[in-house]
PDB file of N, CA and C in Angstrom:
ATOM      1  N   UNK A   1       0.861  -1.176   0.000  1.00  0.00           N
ATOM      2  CA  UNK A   1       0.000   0.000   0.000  1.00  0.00           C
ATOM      3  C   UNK A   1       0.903   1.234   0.000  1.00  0.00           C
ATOM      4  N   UNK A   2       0.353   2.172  -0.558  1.00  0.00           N
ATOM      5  CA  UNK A   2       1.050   3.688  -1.205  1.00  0.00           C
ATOM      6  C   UNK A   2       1.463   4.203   0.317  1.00  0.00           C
ATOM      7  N   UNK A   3       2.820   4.556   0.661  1.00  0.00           N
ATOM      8  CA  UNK A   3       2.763   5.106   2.292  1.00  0.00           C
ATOM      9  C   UNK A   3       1.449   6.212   2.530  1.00  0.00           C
ATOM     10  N   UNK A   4       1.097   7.022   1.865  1.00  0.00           N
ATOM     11  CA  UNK A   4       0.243   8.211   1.650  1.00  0.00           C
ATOM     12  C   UNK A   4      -0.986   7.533   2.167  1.00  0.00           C
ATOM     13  N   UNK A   5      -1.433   6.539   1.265  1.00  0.00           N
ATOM     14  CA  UNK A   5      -2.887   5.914   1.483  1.00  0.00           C
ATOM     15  C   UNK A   5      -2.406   5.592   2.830  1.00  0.00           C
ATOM     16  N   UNK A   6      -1.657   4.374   3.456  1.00  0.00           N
ATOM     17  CA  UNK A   6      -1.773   4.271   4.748  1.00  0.00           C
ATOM     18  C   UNK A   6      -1.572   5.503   5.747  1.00  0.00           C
ATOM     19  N   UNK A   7      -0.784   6.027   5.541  1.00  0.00           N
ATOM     20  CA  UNK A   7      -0.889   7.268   6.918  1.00  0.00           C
ATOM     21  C   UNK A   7      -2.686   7.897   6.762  1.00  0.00           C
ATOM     22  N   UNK A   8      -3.330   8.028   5.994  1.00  0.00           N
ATOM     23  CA  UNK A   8      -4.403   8.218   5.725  1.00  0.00           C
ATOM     24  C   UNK A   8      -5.645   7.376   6.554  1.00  0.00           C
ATOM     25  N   UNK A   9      -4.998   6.149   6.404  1.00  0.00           N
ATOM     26  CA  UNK A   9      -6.083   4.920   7.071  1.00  0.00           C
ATOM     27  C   UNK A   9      -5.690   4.960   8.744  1.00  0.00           C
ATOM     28  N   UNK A  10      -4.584   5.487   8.315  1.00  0.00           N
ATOM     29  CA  UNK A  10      -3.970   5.024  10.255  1.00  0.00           C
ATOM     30  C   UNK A  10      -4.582   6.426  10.842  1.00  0.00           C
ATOM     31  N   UNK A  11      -4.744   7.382  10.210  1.00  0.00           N
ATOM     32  CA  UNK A  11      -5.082   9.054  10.810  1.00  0.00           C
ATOM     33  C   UNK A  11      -6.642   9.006  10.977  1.00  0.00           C
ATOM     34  N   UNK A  12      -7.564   8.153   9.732  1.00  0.00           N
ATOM     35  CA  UNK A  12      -9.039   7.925  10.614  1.00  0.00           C
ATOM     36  C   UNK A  12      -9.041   6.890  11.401  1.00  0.00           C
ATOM     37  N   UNK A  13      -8.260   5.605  11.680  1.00  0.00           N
ATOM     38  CA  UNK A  13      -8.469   4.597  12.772  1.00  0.00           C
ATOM     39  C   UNK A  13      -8.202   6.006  13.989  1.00  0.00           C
ATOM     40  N   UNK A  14      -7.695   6.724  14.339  1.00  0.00           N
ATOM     41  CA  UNK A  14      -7.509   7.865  15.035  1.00  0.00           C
ATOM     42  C   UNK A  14      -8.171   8.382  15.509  1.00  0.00           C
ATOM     43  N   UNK A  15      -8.907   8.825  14.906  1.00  0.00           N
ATOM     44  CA  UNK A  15     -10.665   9.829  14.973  1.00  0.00           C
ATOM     45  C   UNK A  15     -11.398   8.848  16.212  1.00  0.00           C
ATOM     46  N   UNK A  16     -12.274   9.362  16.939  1.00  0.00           N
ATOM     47  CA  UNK A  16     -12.636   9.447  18.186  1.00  0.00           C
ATOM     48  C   UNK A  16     -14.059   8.796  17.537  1.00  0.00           C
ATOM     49  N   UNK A  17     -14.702   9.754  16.602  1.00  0.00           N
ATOM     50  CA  UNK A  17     -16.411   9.625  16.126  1.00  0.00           C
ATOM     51  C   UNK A  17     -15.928   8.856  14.922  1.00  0.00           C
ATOM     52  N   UNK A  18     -16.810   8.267  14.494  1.00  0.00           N
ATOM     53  CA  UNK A  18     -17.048   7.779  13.220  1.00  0.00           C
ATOM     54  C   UNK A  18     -18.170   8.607  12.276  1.00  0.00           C
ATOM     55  N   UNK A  19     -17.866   8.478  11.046  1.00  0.00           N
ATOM     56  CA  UNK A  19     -18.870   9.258  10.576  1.00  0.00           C
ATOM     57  C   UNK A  19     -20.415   9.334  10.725  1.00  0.00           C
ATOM     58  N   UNK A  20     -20.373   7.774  10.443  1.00  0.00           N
ATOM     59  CA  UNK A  20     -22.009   7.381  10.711  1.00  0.00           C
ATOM     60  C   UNK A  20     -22.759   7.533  11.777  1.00  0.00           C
ATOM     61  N   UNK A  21     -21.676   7.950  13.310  1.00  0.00           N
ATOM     62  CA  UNK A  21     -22.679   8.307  13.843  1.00  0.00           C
ATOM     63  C   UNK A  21     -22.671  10.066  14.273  1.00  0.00           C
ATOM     64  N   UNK A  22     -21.542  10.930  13.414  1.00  0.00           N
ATOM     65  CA  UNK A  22     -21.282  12.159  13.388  1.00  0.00           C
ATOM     66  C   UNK A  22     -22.917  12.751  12.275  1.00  0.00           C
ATOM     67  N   UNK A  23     -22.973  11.832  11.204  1.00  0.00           N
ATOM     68  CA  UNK A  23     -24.128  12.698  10.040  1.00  0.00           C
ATOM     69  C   UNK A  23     -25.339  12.831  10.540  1.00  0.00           C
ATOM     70  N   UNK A  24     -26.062  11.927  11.256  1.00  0.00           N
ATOM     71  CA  UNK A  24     -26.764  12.015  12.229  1.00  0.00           C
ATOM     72  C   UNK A  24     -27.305  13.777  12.872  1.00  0.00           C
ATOM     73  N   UNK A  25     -26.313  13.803  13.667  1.00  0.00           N
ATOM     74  CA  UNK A  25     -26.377  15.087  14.460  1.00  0.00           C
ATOM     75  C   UNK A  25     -25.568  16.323  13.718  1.00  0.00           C
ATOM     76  N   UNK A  26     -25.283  16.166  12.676  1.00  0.00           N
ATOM     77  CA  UNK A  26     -24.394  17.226  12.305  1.00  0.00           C
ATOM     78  C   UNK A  26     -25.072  17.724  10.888  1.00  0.00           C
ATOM     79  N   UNK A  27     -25.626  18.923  10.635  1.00  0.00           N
ATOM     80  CA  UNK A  27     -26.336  19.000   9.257  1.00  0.00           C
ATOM     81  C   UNK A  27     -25.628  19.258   8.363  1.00  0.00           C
ATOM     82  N   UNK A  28     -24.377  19.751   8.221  1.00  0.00           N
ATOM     83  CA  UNK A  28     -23.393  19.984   7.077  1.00  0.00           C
ATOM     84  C   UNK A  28     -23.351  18.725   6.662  1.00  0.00           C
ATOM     85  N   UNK A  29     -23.102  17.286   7.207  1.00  0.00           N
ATOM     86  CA  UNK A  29     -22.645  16.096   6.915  1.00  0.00           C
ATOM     87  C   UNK A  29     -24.062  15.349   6.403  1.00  0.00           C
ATOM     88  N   UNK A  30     -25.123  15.278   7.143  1.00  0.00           N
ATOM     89  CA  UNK A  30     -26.226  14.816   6.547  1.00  0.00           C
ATOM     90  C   UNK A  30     -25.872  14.342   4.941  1.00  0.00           C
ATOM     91  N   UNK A  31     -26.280  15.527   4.144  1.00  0.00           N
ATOM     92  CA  UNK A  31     -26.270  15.418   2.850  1.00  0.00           C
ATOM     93  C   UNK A  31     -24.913  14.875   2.435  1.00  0.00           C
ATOM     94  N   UNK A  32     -23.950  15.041   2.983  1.00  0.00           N
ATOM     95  CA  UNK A  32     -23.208  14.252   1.904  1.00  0.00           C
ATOM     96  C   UNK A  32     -22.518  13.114   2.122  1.00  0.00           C
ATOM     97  N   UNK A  33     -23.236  12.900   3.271  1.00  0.00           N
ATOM     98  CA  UNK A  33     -22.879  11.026   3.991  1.00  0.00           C
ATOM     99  C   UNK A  33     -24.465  10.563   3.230  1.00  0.00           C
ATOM    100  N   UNK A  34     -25.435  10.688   3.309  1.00  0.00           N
ATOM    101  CA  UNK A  34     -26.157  10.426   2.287  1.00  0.00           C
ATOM    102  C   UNK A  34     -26.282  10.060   1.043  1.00  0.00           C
ATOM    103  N   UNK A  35     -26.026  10.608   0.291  1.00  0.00           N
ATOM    104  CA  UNK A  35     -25.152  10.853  -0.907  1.00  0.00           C
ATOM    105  C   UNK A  35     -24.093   9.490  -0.815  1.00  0.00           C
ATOM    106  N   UNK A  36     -23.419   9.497  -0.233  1.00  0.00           N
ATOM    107  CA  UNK A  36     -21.877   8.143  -0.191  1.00  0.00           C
ATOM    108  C   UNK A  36     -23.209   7.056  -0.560  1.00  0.00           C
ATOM    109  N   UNK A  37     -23.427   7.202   0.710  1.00  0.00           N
ATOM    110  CA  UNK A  37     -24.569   5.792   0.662  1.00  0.00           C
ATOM    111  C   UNK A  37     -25.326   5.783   0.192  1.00  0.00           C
ATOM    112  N   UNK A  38     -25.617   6.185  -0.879  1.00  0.00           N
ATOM    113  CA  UNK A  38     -26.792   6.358  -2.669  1.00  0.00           C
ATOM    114  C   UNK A  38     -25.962   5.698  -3.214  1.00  0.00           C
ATOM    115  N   UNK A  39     -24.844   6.315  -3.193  1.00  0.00           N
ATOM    116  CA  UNK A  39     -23.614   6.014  -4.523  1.00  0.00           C
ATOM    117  C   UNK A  39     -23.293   4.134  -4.197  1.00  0.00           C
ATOM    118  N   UNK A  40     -22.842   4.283  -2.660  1.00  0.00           N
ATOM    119  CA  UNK A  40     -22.765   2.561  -2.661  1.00  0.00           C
ATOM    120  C   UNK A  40     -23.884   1.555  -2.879  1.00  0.00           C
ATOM    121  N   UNK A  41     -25.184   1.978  -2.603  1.00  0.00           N
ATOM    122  CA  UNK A  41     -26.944   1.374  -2.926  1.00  0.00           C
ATOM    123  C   UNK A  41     -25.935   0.985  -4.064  1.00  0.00           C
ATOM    124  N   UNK A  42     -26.028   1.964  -4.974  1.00  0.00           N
ATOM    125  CA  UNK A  42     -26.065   2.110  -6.486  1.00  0.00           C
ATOM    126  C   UNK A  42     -25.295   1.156  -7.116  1.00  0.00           C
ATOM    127  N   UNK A  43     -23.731   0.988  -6.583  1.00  0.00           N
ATOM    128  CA  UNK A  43     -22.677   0.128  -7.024  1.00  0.00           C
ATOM    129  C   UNK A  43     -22.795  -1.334  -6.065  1.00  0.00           C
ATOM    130  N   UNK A  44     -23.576  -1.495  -5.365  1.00  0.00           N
ATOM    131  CA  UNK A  44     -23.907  -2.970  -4.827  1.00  0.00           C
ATOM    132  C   UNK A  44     -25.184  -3.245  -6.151  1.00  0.00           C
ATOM    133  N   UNK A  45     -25.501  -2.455  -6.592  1.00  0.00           N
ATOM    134  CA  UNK A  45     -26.874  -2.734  -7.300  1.00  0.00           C
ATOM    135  C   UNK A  45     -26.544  -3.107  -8.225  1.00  0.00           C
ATOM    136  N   UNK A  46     -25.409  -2.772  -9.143  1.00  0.00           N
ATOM    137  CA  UNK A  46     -24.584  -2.815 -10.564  1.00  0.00           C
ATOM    138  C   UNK A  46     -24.070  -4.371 -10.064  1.00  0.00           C
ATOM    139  N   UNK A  47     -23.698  -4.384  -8.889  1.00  0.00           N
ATOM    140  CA  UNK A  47     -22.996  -5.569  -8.731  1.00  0.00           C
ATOM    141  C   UNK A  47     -23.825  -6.532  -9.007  1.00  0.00           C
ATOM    142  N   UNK A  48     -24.787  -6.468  -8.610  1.00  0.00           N
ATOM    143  CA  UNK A  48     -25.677  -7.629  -8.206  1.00  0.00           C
ATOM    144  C   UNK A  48     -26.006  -8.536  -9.606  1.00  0.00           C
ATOM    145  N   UNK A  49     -26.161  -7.293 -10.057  1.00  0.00           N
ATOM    146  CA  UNK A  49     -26.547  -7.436 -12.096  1.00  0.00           C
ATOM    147  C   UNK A  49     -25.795  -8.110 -12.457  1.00  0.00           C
ATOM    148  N   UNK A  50     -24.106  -7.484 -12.219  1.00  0.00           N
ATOM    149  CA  UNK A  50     -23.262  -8.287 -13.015  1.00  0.00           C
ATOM    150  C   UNK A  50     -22.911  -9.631 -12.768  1.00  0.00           C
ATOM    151  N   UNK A  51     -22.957  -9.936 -11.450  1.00  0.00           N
ATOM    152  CA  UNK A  51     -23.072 -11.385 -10.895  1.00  0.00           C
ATOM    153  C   UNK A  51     -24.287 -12.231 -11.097  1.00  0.00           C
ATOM    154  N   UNK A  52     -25.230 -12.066 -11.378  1.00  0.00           N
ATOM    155  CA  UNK A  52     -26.724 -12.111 -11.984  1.00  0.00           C
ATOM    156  C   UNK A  52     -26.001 -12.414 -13.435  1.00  0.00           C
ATOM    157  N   UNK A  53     -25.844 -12.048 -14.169  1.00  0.00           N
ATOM    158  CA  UNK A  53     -25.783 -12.007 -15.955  1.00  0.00           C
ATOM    159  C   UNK A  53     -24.525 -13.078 -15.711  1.00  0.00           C
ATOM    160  N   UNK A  54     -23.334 -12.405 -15.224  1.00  0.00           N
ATOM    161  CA  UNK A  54     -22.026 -13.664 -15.984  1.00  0.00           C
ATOM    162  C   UNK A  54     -21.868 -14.571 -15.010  1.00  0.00           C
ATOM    163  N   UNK A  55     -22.032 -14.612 -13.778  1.00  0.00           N
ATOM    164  CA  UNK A  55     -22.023 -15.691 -13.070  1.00  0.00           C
ATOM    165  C   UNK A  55     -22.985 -16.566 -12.908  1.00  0.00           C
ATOM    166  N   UNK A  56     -24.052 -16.486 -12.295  1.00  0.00           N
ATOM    167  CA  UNK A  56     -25.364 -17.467 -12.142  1.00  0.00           C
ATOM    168  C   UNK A  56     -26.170 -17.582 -13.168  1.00  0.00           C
ATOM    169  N   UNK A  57     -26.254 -17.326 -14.324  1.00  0.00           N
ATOM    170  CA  UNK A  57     -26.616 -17.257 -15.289  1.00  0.00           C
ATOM    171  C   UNK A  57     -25.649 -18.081 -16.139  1.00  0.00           C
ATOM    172  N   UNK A  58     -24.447 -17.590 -16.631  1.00  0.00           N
ATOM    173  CA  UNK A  58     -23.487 -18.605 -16.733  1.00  0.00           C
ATOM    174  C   UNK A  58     -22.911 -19.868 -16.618  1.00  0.00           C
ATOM    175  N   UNK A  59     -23.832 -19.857 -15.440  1.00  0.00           N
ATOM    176  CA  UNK A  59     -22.913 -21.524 -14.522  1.00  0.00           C
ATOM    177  C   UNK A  59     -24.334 -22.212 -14.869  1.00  0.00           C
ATOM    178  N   UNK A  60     -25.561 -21.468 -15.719  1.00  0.00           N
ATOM    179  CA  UNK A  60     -26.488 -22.802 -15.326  1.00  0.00           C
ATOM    180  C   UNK A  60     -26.777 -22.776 -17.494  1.00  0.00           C
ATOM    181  N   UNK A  61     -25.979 -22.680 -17.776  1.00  0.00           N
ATOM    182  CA  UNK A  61     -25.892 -21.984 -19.499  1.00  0.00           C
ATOM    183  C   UNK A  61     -25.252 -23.561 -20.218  1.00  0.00           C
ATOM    184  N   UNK A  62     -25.270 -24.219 -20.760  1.00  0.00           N
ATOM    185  CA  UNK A  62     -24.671 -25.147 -21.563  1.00  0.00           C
ATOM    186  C   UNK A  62     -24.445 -24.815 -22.635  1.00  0.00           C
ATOM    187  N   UNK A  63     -23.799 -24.417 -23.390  1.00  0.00           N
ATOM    188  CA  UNK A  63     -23.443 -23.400 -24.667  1.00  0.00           C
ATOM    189  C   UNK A  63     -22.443 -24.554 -25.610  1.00  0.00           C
ATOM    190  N   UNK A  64     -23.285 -25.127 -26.279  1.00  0.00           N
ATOM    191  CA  UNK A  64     -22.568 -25.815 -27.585  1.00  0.00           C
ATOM    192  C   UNK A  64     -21.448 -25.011 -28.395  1.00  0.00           C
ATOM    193  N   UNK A  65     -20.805 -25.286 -29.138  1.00  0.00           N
ATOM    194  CA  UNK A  65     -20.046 -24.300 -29.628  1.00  0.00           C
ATOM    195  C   UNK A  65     -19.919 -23.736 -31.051  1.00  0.00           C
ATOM    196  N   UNK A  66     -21.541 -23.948 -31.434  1.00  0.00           N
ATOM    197  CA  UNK A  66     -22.233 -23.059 -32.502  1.00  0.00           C
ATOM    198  C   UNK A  66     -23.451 -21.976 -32.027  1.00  0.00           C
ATOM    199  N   UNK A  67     -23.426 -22.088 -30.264  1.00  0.00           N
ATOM    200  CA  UNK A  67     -24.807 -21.419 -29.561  1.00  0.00           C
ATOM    201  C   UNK A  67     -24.270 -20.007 -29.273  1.00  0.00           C
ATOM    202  N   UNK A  68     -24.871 -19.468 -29.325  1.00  0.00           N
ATOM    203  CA  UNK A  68     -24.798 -17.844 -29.189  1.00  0.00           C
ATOM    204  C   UNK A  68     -24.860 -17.632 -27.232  1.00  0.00           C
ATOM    205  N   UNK A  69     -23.730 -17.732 -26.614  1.00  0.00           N
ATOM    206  CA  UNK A  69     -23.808 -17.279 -25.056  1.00  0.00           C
ATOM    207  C   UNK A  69     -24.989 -16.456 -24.604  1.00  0.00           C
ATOM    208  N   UNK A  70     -25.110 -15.399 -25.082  1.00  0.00           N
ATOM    209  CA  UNK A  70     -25.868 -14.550 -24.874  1.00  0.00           C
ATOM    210  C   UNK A  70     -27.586 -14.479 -25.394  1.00  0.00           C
ATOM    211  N   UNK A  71     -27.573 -15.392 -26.208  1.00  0.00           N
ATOM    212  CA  UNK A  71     -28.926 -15.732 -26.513  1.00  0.00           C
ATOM    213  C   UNK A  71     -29.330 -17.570 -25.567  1.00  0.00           C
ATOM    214  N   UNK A  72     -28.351 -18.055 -24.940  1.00  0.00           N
ATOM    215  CA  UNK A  72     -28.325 -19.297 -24.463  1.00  0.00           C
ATOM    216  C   UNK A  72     -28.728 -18.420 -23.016  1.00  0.00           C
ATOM    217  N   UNK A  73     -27.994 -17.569 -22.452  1.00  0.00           N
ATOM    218  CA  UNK A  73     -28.090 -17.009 -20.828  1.00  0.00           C
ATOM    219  C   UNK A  73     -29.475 -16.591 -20.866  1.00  0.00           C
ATOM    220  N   UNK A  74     -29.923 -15.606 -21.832  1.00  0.00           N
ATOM    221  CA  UNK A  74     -31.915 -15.586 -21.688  1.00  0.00           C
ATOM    222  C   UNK A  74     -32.092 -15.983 -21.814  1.00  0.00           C
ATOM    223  N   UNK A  75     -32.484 -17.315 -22.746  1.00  0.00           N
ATOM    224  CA  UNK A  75     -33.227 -18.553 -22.369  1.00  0.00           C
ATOM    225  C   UNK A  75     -33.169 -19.284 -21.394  1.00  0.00           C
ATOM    226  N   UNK A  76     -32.054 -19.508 -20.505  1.00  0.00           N
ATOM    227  CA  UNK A  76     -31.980 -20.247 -19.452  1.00  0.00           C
ATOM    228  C   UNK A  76     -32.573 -19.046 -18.377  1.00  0.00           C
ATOM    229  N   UNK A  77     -32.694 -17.939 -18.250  1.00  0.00           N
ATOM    230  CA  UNK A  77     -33.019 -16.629 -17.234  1.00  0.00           C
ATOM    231  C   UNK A  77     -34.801 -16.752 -17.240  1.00  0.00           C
ATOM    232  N   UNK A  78     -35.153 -17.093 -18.647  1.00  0.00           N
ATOM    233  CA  UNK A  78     -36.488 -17.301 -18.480  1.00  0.00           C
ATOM    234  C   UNK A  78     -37.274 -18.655 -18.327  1.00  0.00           C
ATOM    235  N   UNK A  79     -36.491 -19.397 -18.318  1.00  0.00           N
ATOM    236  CA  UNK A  79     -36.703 -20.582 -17.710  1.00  0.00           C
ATOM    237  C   UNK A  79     -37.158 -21.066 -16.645  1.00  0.00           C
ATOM    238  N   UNK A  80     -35.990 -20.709 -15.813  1.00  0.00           N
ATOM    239  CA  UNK A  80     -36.015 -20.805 -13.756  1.00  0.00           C
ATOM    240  C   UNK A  80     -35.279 -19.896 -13.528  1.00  0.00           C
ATOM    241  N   UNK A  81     -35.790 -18.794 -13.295  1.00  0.00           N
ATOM    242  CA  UNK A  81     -35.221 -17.586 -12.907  1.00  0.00           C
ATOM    243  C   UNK A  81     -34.985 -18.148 -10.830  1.00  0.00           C
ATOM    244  N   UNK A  82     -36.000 -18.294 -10.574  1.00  0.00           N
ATOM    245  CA  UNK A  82     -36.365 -18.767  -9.186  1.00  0.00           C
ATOM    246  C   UNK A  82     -35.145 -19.832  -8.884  1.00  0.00           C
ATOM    247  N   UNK A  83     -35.409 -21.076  -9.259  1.00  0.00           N
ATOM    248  CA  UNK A  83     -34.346 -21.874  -8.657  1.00  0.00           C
ATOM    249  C   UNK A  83     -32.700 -22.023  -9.129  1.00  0.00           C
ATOM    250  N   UNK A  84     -32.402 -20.509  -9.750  1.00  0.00           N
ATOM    251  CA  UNK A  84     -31.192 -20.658 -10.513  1.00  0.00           C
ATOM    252  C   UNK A  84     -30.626 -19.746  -9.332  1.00  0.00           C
ATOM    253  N   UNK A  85     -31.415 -18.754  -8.306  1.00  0.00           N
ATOM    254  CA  UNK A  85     -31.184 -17.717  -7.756  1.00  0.00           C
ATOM    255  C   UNK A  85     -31.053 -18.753  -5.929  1.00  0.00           C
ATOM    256  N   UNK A  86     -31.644 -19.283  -5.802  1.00  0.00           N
ATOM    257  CA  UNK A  86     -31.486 -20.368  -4.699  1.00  0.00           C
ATOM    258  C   UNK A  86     -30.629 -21.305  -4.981  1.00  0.00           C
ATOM    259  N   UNK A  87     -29.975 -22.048  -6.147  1.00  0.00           N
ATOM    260  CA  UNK A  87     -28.790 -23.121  -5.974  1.00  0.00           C
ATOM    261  C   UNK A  87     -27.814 -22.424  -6.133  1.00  0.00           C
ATOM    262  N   UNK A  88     -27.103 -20.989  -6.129  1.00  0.00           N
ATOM    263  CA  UNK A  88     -26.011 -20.482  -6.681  1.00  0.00           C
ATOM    264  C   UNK A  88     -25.174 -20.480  -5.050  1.00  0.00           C
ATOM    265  N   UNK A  89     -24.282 -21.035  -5.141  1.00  0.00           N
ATOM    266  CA  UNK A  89     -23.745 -20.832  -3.435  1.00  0.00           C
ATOM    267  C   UNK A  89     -22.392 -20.214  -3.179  1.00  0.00           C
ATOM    268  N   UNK A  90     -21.952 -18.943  -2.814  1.00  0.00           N
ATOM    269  CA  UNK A  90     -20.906 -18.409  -3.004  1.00  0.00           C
ATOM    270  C   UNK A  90     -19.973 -19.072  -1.723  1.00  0.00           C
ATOM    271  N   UNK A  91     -19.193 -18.278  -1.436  1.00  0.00           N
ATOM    272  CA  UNK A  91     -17.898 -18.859  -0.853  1.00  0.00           C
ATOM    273  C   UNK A  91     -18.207 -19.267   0.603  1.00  0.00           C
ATOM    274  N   UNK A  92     -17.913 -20.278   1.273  1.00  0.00           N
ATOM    275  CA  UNK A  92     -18.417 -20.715   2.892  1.00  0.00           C
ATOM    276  C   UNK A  92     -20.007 -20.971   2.403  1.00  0.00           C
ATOM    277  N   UNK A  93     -20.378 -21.465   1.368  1.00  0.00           N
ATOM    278  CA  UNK A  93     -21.622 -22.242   1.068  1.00  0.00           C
ATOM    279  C   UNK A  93     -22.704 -21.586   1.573  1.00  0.00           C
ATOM    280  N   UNK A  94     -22.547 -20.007   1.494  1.00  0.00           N
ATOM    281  CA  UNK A  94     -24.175 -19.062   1.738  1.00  0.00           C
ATOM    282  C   UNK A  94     -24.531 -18.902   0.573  1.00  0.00           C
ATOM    283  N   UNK A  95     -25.917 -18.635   0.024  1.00  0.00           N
ATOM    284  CA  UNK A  95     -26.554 -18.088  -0.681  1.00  0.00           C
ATOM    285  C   UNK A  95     -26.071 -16.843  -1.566  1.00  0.00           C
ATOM    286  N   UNK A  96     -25.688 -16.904  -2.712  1.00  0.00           N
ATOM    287  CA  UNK A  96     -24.782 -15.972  -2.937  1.00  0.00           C
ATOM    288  C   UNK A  96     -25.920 -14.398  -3.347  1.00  0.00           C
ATOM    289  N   UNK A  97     -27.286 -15.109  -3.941  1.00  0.00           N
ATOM    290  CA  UNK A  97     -27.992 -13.722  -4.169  1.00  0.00           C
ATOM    291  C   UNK A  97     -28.327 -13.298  -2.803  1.00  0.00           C
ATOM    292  N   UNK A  98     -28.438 -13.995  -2.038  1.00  0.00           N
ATOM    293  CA  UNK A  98     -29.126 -13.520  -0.608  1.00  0.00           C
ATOM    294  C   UNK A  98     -27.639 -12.878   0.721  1.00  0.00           C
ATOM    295  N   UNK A  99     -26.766 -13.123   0.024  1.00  0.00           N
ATOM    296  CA  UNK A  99     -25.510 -12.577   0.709  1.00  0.00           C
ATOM    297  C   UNK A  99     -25.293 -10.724  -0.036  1.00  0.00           C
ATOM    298  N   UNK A 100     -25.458 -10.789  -1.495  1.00  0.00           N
ATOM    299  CA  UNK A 100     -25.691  -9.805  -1.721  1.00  0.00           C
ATOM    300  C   UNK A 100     -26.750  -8.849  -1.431  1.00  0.00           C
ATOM    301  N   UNK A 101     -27.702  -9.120  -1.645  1.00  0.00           N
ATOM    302  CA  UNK A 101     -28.548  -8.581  -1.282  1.00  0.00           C
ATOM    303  C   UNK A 101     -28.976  -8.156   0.481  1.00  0.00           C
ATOM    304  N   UNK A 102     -28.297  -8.766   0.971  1.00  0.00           N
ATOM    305  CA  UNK A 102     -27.721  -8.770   2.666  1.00  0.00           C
ATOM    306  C   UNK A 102     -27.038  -7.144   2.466  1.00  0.00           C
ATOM    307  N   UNK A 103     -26.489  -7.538   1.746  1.00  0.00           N
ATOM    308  CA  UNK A 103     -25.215  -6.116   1.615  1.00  0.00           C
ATOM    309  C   UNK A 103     -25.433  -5.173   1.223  1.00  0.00           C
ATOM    310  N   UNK A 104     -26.601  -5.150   0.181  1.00  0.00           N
ATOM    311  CA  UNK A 104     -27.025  -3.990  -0.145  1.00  0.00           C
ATOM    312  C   UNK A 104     -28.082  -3.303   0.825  1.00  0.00           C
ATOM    313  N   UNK A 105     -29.058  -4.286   1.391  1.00  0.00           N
ATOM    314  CA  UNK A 105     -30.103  -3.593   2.151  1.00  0.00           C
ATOM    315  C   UNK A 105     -29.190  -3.343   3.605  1.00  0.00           C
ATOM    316  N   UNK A 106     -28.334  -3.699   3.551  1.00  0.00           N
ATOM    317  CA  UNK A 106     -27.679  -2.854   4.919  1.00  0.00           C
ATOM    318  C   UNK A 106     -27.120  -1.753   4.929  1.00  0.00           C
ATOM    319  N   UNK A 107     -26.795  -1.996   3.413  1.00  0.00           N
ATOM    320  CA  UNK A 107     -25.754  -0.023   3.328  1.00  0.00           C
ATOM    321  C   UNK A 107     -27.018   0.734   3.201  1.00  0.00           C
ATOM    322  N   UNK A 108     -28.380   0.459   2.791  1.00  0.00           N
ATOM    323  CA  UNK A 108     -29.440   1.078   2.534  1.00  0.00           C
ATOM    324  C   UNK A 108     -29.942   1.936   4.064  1.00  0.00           C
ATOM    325  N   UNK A 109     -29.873   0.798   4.951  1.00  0.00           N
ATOM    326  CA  UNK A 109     -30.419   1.152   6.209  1.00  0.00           C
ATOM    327  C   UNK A 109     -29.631   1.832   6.540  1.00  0.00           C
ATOM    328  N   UNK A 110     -28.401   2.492   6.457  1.00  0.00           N
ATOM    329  CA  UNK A 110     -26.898   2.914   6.945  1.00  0.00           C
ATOM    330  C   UNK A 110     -27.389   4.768   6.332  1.00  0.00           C
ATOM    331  N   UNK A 111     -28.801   4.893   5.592  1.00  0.00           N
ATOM    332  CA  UNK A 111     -29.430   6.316   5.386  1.00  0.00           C
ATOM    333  C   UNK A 111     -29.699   7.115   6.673  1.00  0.00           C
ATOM    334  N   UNK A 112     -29.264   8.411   6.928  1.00  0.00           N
ATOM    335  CA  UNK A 112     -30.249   8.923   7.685  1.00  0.00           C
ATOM    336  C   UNK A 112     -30.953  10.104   7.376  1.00  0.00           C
TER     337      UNK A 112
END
């Protein structure tokens, strides 16, 4: 790590308050600790998609090698959308849409 970035990380382990519970009571910060946590909603949300389309979608795809990937992944999406989203099991064998989606509705609640 860049020395810069760490003296950086070591100077907020430092800090006394944390933000999340500084935006709260502080109205300058409101809006733009708000704001962070739109932006992360937003990029857990992109995530979700993209792990949705090339991963679990992917892994349940049998693609001959005259089949069009991408016309093979919607057909299999409209198929069993449902049980393609329950057998996908990410790392330590949790639920991988329901781990994401864990993650997103928590940075959600993380609004004030």
């Amino acid at each position: 790590m860049p020395g810069k970035h760490q003296q950086f990380l070591e100077h907020l382990d430092r800090i006394p308050h944390s933000i999340c519970k500084l935006a709260p009571t502080t109205p300058a910060l409101r809006e733009p600790y708000n704001s962070a946590v739109m932006a992360m909603k937003k990029l857990r949300d992109l995530h979700m998609r993209i792990v949705y389309l090339y991963i679990i979608n992917m892994s349940k795809t049998s693609c001959p090698g005259y089949s069009c990937p991408a016309q093979a992944m919607l057909k299999s999406l409209e198929e069993d959308q449902q049980s393609v989203r329950e057998s996908i099991r990410g790392t330590g064998g949790t639920s991988l849409v329901a781990l994401l989606k864990a993650g997103r509705d928590a940075t959600t609640q993380a609004k004030v």
